[in-house]
PDB file of N, CA and C in Angstrom:
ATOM      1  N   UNK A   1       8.314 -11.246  -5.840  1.00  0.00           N
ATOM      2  CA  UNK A   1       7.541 -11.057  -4.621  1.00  0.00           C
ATOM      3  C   UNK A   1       6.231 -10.346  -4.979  1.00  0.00           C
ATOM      4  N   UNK A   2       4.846 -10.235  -3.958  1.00  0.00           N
ATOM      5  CA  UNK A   2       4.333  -9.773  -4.446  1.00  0.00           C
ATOM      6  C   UNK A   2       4.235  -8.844  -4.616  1.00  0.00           C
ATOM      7  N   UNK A   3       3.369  -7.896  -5.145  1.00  0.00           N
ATOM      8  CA  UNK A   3       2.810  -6.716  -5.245  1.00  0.00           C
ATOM      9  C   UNK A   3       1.414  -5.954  -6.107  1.00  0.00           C
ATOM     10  N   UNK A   4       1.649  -5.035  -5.728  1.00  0.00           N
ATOM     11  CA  UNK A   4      -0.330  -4.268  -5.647  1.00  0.00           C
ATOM     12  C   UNK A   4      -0.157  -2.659  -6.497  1.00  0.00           C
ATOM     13  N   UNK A   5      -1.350  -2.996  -6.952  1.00  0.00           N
ATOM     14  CA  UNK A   5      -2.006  -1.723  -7.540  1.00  0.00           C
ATOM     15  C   UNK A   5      -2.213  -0.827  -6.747  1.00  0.00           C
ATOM     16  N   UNK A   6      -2.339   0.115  -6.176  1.00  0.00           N
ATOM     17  CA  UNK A   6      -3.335   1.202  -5.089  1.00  0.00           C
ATOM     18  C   UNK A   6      -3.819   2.456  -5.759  1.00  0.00           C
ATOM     19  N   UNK A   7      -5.098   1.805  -5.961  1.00  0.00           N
ATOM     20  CA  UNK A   7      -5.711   3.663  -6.729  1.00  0.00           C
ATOM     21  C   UNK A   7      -6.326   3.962  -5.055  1.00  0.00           C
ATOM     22  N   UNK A   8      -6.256   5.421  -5.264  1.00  0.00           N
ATOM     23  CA  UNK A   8      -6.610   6.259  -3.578  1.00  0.00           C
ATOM     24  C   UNK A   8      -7.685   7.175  -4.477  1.00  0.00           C
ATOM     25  N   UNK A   9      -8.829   7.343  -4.117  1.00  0.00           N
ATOM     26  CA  UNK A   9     -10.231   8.059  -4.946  1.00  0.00           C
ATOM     27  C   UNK A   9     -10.386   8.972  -3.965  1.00  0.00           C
ATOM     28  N   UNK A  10     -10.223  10.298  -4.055  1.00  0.00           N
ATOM     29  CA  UNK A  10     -10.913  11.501  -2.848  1.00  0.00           C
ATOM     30  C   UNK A  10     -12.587  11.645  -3.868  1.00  0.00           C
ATOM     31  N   UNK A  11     -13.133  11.476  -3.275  1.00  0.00           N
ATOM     32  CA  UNK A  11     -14.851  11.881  -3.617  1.00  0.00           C
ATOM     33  C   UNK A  11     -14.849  13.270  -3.248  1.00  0.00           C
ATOM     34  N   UNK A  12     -15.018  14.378  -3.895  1.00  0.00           N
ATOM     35  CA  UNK A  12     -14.680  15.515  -3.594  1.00  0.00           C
ATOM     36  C   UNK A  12     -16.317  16.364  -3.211  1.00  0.00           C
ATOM     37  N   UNK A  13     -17.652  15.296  -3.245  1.00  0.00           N
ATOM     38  CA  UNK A  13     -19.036  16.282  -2.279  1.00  0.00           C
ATOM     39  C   UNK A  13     -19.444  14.947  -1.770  1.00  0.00           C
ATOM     40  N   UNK A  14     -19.853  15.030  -0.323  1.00  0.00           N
ATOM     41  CA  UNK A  14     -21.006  14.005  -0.038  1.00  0.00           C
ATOM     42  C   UNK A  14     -21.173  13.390  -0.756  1.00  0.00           C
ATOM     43  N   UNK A  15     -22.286  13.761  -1.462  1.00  0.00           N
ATOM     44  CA  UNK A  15     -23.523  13.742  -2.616  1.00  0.00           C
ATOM     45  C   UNK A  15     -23.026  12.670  -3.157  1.00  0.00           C
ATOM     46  N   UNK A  16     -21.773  12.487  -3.287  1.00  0.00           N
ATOM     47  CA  UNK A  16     -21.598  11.696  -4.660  1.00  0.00           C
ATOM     48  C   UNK A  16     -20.992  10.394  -4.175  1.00  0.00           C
ATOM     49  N   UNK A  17     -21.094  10.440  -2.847  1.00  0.00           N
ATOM     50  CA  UNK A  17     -20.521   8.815  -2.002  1.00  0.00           C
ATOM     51  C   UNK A  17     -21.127   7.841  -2.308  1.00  0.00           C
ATOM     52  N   UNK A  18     -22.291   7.571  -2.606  1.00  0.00           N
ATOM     53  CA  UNK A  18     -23.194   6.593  -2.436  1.00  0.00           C
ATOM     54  C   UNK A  18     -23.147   6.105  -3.698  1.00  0.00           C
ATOM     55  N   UNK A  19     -23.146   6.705  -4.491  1.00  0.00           N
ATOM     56  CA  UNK A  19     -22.896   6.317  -6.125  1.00  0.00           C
ATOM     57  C   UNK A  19     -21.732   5.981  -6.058  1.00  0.00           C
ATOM     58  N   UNK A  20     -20.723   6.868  -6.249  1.00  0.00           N
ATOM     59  CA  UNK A  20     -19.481   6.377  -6.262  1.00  0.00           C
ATOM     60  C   UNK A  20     -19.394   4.499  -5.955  1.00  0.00           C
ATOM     61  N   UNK A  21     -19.254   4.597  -4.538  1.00  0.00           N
ATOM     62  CA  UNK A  21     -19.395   3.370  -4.067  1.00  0.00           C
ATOM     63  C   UNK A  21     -20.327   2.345  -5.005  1.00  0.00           C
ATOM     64  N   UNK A  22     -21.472   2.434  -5.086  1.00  0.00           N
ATOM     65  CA  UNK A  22     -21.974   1.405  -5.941  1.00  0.00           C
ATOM     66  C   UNK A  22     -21.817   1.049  -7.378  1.00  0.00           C
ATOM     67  N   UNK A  23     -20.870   2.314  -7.911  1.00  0.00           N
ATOM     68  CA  UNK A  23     -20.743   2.310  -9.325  1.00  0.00           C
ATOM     69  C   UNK A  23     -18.978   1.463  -9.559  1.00  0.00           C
ATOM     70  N   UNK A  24     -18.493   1.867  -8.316  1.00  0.00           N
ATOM     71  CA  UNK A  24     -17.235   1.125  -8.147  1.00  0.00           C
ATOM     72  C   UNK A  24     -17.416  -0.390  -8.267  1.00  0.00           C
ATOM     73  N   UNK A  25     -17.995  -1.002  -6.926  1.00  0.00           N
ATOM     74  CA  UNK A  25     -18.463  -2.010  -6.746  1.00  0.00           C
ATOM     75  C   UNK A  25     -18.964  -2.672  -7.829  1.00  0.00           C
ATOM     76  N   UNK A  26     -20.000  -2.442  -8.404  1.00  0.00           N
ATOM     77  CA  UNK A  26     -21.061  -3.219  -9.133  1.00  0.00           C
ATOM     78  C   UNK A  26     -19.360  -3.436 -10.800  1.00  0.00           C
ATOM     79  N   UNK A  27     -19.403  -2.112 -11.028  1.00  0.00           N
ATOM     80  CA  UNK A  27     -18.824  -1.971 -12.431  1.00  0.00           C
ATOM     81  C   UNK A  27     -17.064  -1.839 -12.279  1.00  0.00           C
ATOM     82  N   UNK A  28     -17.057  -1.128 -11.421  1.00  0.00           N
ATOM     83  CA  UNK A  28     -15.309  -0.637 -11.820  1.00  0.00           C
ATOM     84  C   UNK A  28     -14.201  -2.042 -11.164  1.00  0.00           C
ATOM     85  N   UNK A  29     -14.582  -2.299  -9.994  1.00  0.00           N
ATOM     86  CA  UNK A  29     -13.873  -3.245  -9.946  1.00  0.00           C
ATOM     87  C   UNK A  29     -14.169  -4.502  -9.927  1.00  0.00           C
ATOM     88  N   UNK A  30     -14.740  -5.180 -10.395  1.00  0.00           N
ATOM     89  CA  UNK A  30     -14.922  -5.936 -11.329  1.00  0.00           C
ATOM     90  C   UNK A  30     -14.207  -6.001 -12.421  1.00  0.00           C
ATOM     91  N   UNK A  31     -14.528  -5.038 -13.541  1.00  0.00           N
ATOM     92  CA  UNK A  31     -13.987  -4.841 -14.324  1.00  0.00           C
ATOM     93  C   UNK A  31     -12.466  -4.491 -14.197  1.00  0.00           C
ATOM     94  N   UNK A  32     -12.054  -3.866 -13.669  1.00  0.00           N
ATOM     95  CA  UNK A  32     -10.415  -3.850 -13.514  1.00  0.00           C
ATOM     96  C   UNK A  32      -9.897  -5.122 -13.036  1.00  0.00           C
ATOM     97  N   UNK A  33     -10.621  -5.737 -12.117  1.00  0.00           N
ATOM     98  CA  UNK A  33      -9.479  -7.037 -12.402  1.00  0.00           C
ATOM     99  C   UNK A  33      -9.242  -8.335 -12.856  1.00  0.00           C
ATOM    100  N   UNK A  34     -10.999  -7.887 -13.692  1.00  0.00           N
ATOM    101  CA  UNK A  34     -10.139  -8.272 -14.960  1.00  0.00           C
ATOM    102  C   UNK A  34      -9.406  -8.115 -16.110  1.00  0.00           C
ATOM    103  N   UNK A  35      -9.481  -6.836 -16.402  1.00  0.00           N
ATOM    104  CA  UNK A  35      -8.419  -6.450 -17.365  1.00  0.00           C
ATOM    105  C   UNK A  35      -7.334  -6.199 -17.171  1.00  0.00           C
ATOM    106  N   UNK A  36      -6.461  -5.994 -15.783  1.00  0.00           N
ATOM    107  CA  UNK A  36      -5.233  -6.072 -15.574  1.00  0.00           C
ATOM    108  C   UNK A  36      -5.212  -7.737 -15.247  1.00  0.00           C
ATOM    109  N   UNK A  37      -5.969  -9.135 -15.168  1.00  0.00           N
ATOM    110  CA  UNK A  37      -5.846  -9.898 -14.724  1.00  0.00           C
ATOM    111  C   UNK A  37      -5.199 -10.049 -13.335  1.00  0.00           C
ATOM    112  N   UNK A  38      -5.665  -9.494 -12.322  1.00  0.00           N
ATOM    113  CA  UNK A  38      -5.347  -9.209 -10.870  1.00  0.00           C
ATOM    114  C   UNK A  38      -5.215 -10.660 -10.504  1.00  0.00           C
ATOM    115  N   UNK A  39      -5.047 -10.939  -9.515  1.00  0.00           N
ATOM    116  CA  UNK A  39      -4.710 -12.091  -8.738  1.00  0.00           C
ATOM    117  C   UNK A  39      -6.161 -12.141  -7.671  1.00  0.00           C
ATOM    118  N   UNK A  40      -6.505 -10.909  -7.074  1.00  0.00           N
ATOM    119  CA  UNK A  40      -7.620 -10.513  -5.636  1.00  0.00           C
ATOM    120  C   UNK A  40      -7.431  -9.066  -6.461  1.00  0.00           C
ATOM    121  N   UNK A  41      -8.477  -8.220  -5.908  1.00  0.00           N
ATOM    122  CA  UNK A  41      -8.748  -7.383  -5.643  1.00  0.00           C
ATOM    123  C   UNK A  41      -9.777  -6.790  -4.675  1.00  0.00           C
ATOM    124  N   UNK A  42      -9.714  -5.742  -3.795  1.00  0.00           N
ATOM    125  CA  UNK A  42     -10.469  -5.287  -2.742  1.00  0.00           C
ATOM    126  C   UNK A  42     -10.099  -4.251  -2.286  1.00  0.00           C
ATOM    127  N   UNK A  43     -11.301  -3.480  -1.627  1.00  0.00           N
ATOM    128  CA  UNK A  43     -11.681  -1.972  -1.591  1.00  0.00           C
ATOM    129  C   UNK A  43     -12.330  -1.448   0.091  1.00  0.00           C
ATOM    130  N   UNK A  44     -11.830  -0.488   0.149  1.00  0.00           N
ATOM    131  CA  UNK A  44     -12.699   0.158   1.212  1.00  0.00           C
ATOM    132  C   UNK A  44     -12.405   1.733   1.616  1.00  0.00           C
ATOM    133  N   UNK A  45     -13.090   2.068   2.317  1.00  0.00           N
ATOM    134  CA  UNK A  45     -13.693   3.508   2.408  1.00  0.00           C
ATOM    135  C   UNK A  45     -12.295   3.933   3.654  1.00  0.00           C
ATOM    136  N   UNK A  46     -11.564   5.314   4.064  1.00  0.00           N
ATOM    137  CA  UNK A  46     -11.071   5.683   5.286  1.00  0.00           C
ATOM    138  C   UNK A  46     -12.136   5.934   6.152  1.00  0.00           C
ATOM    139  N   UNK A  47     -11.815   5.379   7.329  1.00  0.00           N
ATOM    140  CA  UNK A  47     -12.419   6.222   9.039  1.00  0.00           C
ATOM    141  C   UNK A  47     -11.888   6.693   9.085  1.00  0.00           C
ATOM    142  N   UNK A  48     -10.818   7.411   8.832  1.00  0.00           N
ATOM    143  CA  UNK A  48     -10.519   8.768   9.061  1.00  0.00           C
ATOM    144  C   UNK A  48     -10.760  10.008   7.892  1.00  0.00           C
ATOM    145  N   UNK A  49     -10.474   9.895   6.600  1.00  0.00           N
ATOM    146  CA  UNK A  49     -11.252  10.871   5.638  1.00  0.00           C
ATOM    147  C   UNK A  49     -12.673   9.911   5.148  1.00  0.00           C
ATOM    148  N   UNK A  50     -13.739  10.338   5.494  1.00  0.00           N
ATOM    149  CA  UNK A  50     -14.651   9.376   5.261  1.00  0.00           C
ATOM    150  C   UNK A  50     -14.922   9.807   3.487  1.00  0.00           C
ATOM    151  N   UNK A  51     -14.042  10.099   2.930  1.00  0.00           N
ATOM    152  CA  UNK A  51     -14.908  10.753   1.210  1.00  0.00           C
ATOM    153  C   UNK A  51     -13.474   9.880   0.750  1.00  0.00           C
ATOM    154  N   UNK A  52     -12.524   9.342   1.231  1.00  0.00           N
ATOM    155  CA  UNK A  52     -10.942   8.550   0.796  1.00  0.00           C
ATOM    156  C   UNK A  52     -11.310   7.200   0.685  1.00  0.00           C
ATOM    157  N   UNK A  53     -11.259   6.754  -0.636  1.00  0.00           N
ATOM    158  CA  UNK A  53     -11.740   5.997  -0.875  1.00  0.00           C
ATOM    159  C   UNK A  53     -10.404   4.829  -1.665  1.00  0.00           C
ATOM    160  N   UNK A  54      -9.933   3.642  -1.498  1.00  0.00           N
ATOM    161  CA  UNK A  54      -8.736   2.844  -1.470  1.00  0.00           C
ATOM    162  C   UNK A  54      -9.326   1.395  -1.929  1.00  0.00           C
ATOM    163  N   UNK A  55      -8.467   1.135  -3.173  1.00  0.00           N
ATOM    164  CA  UNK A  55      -8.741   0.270  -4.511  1.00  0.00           C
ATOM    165  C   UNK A  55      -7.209  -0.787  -4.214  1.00  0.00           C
ATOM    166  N   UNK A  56      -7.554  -2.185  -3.790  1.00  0.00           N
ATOM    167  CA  UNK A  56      -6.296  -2.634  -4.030  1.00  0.00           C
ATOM    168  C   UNK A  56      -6.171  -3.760  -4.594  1.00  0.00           C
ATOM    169  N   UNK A  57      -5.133  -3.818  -6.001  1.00  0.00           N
ATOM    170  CA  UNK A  57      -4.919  -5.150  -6.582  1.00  0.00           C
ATOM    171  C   UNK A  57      -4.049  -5.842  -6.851  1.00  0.00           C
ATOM    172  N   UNK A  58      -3.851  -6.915  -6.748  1.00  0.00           N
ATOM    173  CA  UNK A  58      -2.691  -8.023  -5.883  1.00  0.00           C
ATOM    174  C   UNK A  58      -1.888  -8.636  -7.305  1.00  0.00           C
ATOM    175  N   UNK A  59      -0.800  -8.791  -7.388  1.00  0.00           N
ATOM    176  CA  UNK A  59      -0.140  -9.115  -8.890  1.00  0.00           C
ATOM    177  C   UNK A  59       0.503 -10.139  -8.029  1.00  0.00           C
ATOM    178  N   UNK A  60       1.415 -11.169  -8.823  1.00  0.00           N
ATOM    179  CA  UNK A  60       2.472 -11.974  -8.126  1.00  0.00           C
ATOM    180  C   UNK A  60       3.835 -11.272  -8.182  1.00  0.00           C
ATOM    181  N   UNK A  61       3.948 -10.064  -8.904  1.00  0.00           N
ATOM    182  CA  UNK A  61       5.212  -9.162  -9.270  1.00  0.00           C
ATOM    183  C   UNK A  61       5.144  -7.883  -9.450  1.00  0.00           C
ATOM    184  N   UNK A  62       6.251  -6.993  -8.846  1.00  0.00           N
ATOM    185  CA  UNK A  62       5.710  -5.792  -9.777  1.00  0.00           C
ATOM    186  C   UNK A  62       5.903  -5.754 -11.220  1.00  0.00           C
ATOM    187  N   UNK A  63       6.472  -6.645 -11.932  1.00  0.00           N
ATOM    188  CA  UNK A  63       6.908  -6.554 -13.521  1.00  0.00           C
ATOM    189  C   UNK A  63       4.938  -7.095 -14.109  1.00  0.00           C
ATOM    190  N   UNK A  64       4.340  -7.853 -13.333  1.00  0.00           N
ATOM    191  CA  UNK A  64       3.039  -7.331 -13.503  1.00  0.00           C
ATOM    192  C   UNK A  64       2.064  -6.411 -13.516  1.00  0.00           C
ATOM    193  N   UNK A  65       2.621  -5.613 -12.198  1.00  0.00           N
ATOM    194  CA  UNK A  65       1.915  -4.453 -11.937  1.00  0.00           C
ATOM    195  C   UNK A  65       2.191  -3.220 -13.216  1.00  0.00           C
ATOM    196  N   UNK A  66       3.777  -3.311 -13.543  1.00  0.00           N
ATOM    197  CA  UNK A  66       4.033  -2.476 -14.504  1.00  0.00           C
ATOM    198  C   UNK A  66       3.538  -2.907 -15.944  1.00  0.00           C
ATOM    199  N   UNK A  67       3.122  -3.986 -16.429  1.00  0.00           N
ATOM    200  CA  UNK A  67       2.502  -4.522 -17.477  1.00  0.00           C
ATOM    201  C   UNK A  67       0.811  -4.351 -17.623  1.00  0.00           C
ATOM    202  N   UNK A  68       0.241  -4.101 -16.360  1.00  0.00           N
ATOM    203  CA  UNK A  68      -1.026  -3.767 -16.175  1.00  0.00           C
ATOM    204  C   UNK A  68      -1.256  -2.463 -16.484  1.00  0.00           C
ATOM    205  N   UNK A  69      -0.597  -1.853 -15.441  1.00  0.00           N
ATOM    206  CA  UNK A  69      -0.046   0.173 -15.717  1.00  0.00           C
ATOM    207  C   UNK A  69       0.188   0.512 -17.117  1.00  0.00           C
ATOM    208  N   UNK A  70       0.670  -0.324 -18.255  1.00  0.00           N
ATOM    209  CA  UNK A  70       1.332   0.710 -18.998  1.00  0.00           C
ATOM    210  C   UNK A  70       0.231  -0.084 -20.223  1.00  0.00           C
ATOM    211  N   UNK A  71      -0.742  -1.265 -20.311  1.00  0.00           N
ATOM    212  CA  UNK A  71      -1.640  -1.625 -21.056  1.00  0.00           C
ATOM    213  C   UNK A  71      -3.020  -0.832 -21.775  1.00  0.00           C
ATOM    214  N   UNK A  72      -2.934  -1.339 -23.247  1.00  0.00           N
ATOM    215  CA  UNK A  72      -4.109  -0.736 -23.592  1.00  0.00           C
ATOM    216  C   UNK A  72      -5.289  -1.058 -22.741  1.00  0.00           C
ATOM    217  N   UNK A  73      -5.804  -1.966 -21.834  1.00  0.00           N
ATOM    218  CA  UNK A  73      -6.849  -2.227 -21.121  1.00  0.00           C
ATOM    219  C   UNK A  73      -6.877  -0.504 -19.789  1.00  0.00           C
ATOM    220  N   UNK A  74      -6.169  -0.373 -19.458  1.00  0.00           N
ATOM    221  CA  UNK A  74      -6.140   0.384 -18.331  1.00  0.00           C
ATOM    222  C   UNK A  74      -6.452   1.935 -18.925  1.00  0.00           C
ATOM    223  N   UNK A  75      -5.717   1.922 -20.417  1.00  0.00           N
ATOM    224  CA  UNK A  75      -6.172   3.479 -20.984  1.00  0.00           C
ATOM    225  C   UNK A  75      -8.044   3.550 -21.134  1.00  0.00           C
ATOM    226  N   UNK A  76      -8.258   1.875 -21.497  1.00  0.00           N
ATOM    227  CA  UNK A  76     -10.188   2.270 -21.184  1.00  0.00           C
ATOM    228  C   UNK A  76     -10.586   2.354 -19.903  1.00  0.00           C
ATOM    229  N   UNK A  77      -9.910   1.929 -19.105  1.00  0.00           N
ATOM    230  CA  UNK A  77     -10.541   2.080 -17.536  1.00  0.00           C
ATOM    231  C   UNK A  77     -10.568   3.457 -17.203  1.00  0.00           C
ATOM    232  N   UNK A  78      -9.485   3.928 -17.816  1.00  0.00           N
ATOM    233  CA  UNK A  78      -9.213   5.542 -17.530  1.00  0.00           C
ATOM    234  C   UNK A  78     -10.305   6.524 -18.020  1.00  0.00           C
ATOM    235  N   UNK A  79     -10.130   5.925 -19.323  1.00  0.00           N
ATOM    236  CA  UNK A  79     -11.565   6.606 -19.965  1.00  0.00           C
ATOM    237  C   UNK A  79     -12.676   6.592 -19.471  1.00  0.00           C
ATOM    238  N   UNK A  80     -13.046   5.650 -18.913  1.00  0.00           N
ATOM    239  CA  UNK A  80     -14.697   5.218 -18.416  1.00  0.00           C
ATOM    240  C   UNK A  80     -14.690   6.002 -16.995  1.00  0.00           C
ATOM    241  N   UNK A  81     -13.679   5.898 -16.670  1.00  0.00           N
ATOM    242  CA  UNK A  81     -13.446   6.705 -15.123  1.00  0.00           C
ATOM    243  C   UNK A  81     -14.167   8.120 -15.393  1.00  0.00           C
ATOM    244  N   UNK A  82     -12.767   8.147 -16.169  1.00  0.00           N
ATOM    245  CA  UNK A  82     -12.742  10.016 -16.602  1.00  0.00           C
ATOM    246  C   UNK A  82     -14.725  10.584 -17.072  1.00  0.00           C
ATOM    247  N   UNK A  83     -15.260   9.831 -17.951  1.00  0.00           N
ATOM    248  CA  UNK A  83     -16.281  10.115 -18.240  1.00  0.00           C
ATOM    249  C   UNK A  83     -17.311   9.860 -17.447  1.00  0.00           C
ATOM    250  N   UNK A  84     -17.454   9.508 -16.305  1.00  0.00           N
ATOM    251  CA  UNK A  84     -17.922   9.026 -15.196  1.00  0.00           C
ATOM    252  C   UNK A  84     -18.010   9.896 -13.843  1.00  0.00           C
ATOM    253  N   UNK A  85     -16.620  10.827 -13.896  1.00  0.00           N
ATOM    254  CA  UNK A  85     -16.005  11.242 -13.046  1.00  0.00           C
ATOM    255  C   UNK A  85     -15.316  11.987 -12.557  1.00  0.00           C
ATOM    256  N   UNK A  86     -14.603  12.902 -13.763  1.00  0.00           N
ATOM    257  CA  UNK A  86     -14.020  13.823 -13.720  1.00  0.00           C
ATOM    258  C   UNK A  86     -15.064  14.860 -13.275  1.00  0.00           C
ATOM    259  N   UNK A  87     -13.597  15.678 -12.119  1.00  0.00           N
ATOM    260  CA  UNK A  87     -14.342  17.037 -12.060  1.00  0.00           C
ATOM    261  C   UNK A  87     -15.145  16.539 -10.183  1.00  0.00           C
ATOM    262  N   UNK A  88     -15.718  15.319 -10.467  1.00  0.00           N
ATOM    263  CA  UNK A  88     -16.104  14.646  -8.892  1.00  0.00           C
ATOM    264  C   UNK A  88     -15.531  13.855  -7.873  1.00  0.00           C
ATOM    265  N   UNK A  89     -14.331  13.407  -8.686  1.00  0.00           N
ATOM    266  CA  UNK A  89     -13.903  12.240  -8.156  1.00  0.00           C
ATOM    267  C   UNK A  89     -12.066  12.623  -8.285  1.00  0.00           C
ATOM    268  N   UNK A  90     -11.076  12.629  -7.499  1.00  0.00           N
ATOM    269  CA  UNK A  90      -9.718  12.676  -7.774  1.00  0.00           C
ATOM    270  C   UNK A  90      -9.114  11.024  -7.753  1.00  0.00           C
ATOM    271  N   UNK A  91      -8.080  11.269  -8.458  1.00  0.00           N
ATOM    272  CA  UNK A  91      -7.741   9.456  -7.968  1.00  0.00           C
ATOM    273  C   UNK A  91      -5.785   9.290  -7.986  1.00  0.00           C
ATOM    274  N   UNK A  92      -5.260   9.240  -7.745  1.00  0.00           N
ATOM    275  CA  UNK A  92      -3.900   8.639  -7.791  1.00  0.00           C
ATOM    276  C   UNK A  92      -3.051   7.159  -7.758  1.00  0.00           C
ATOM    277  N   UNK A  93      -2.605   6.588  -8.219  1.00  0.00           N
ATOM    278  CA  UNK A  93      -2.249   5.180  -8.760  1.00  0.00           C
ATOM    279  C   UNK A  93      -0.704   5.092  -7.858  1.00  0.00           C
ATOM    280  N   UNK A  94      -0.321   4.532  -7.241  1.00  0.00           N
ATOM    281  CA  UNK A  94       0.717   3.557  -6.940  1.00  0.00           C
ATOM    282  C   UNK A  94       1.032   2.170  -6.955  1.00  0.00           C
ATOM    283  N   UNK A  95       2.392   2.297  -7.710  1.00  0.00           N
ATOM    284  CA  UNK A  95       2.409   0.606  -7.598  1.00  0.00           C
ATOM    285  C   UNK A  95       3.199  -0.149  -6.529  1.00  0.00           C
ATOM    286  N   UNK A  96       3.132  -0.749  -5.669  1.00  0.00           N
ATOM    287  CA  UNK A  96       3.711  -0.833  -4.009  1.00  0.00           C
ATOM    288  C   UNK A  96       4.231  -2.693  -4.506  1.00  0.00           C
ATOM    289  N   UNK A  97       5.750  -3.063  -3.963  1.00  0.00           N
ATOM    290  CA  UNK A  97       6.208  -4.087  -4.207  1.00  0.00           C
ATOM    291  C   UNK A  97       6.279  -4.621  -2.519  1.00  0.00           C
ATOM    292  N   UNK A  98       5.676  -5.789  -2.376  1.00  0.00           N
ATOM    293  CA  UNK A  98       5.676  -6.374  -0.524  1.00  0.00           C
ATOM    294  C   UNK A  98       7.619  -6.959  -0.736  1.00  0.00           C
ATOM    295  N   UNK A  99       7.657  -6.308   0.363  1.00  0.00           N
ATOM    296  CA  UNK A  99       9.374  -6.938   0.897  1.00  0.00           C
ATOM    297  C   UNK A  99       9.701  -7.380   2.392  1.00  0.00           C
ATOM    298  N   UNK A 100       8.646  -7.369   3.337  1.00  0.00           N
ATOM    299  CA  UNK A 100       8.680  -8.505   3.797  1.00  0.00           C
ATOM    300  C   UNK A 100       7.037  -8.175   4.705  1.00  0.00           C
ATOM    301  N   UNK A 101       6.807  -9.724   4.805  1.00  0.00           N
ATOM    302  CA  UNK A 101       5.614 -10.022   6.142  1.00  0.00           C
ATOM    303  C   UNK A 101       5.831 -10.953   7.279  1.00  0.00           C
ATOM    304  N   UNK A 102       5.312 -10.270   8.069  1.00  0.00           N
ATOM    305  CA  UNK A 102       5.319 -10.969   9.568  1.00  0.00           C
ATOM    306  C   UNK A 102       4.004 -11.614   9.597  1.00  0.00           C
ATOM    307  N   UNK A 103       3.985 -13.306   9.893  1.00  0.00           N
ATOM    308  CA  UNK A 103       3.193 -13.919   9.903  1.00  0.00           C
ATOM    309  C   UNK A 103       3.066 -14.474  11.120  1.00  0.00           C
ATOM    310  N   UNK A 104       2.361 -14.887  11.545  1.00  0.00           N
ATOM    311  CA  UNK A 104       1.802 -16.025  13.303  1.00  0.00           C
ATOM    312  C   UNK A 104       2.770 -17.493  13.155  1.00  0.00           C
TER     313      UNK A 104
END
């Protein structure tokens, strides 16, 4: 069944929203899906914490999601993050398996 990546990004000043966002966009995800070979990936900001920022990428399995997670590709994403980001940016990773949908 399917399932998803979810990185959750707290932007921890203002200041640093606007970048963030475009540095995500343009470079980070992009690049992440292709190196976990995602299926989709897509992003957006909370209306309710407006600095919560939510990364999501679509596998056909979680035995994908866990093959993405535990890859040398993802230890450079980490890196590029980290050097990018640490110290401005928090982030946390879940891997979420769909078990059922209600469709029309």
């Amino acid at each position: 069944m399917t399932a998803f990546l979810i990185v959750k990004a707290e932007v921890l000043s203002a200041s640093d929203r606007q970048a963030f966002d475009t540095w995500y966009a343009t470079e980070h995800l992009p690049d992440a899906k292709s190196t976990f070979g995602a299926l989709r990936a897509w992003r957006g900001w909370s209306d309710v914490e407006p600095l919560m920022h939510y990364a999501f990428y679509e596998f056909p399995d979680l035995g994908a999601v866990q093959a993405a997670t535990s890859s040398a590709g993802i230890a450079e994403l980490i890196a590029e993050f980290d050097r990018t980001w640490t110290g401005r940016v928090t982030r946390f990773r879940d891997r979420v398996e769909q078990i059922q949908v209600l469709a029309d």
